[in-house]
C-alpha atoms as a PDB file:
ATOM      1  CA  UNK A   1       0.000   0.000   0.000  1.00  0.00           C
ATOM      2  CA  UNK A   2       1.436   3.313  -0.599  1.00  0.00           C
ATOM      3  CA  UNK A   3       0.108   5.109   1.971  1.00  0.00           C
ATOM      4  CA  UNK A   4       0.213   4.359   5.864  1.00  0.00           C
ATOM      5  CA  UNK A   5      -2.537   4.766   8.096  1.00  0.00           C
ATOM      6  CA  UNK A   6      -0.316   7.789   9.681  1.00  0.00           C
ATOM      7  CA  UNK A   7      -0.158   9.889   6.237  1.00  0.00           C
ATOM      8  CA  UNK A   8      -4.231   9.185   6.035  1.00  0.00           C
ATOM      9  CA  UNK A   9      -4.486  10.655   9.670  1.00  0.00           C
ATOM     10  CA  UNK A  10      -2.391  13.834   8.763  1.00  0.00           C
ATOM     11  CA  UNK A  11      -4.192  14.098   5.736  1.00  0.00           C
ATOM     12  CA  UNK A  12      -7.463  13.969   7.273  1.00  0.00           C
ATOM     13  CA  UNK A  13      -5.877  16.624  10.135  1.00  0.00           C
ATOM     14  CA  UNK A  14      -4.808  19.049   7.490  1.00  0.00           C
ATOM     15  CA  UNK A  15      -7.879  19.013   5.621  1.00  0.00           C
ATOM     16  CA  UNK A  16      -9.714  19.508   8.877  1.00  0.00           C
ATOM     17  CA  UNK A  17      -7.620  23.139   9.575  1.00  0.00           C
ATOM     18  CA  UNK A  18      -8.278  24.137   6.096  1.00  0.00           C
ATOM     19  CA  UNK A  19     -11.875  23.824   6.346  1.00  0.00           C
ATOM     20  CA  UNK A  20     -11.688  25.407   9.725  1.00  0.00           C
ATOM     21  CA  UNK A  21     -10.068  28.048   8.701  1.00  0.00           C
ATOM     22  CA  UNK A  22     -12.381  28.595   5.663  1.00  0.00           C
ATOM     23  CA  UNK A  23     -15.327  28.394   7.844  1.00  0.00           C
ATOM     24  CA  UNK A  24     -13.763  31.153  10.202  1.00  0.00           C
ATOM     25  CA  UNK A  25     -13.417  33.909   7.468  1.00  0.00           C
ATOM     26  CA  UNK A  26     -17.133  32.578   6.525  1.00  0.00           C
ATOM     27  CA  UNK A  27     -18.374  33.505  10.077  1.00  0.00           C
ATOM     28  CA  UNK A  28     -16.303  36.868  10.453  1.00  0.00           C
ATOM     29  CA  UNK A  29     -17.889  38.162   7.391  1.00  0.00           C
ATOM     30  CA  UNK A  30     -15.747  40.970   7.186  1.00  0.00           C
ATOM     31  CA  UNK A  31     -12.711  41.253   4.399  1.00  0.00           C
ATOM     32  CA  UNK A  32     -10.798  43.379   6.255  1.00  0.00           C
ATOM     33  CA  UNK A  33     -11.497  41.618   9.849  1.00  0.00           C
ATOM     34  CA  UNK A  34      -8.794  40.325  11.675  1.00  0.00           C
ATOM     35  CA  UNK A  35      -9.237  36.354  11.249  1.00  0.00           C
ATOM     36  CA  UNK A  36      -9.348  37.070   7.171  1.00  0.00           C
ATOM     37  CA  UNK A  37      -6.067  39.062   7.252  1.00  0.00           C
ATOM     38  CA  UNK A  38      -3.508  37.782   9.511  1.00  0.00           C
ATOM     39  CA  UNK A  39      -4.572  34.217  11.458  1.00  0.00           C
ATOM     40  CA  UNK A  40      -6.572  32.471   8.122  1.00  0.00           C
ATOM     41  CA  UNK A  41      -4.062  33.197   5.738  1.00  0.00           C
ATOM     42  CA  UNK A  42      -1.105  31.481   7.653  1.00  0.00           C
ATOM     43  CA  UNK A  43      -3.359  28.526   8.843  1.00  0.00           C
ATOM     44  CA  UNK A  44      -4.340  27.903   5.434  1.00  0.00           C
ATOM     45  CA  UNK A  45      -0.600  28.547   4.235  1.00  0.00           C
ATOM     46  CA  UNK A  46       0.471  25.613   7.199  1.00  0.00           C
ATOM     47  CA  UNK A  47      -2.135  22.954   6.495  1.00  0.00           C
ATOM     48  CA  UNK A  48      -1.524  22.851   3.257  1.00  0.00           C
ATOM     49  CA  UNK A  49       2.292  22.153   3.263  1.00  0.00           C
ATOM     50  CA  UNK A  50       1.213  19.694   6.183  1.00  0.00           C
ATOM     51  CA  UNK A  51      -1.215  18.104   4.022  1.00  0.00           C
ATOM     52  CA  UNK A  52       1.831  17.931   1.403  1.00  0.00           C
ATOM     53  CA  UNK A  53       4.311  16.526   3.856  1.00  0.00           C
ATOM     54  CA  UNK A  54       1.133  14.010   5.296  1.00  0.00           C
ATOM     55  CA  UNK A  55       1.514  12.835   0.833  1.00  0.00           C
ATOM     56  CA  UNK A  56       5.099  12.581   0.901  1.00  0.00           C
ATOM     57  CA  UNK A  57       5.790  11.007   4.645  1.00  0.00           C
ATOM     58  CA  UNK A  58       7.663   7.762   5.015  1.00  0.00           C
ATOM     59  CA  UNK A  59       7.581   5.734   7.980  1.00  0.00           C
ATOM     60  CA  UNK A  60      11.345   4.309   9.022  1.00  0.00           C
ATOM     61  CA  UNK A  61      11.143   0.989   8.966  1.00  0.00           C
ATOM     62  CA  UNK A  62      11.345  -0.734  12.458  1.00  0.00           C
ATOM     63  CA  UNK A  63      14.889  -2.224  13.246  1.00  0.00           C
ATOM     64  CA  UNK A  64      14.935  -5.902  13.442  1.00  0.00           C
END
């Protein structure tokens, strides 16, 4: 299998904060507020290079 349960898990995290965050500018409703202009943009910004890393993750195998 390509992908671990652990990359599915941060995968499922990251998507989480994105929608989060997208649901947070929804509820401000205000383009100039202060959750649209500074904490959104570098939540969005950090879940998707986690959701990126969560793709490209590789377990070390266990020693023997």
């Amino acid at each position: 299998m390509p992908l671990e349960a652990i990359n599915y898990i941060m995968i499922a995290l990251g998507a989480l904060v994105i929608a989060a965050s997208y649901w947070g500018m929804y509820l401000e409703r205000s383009v100039d507020g202060v959750f649209a202009l500074f904490i959104s943009p570098v939540t969005l910004i950090g879940a998707y290079l986690w959701v990126a890393f969560g793709l490209l993750y590789r377990p070390k195998p266990a020693k023997k």
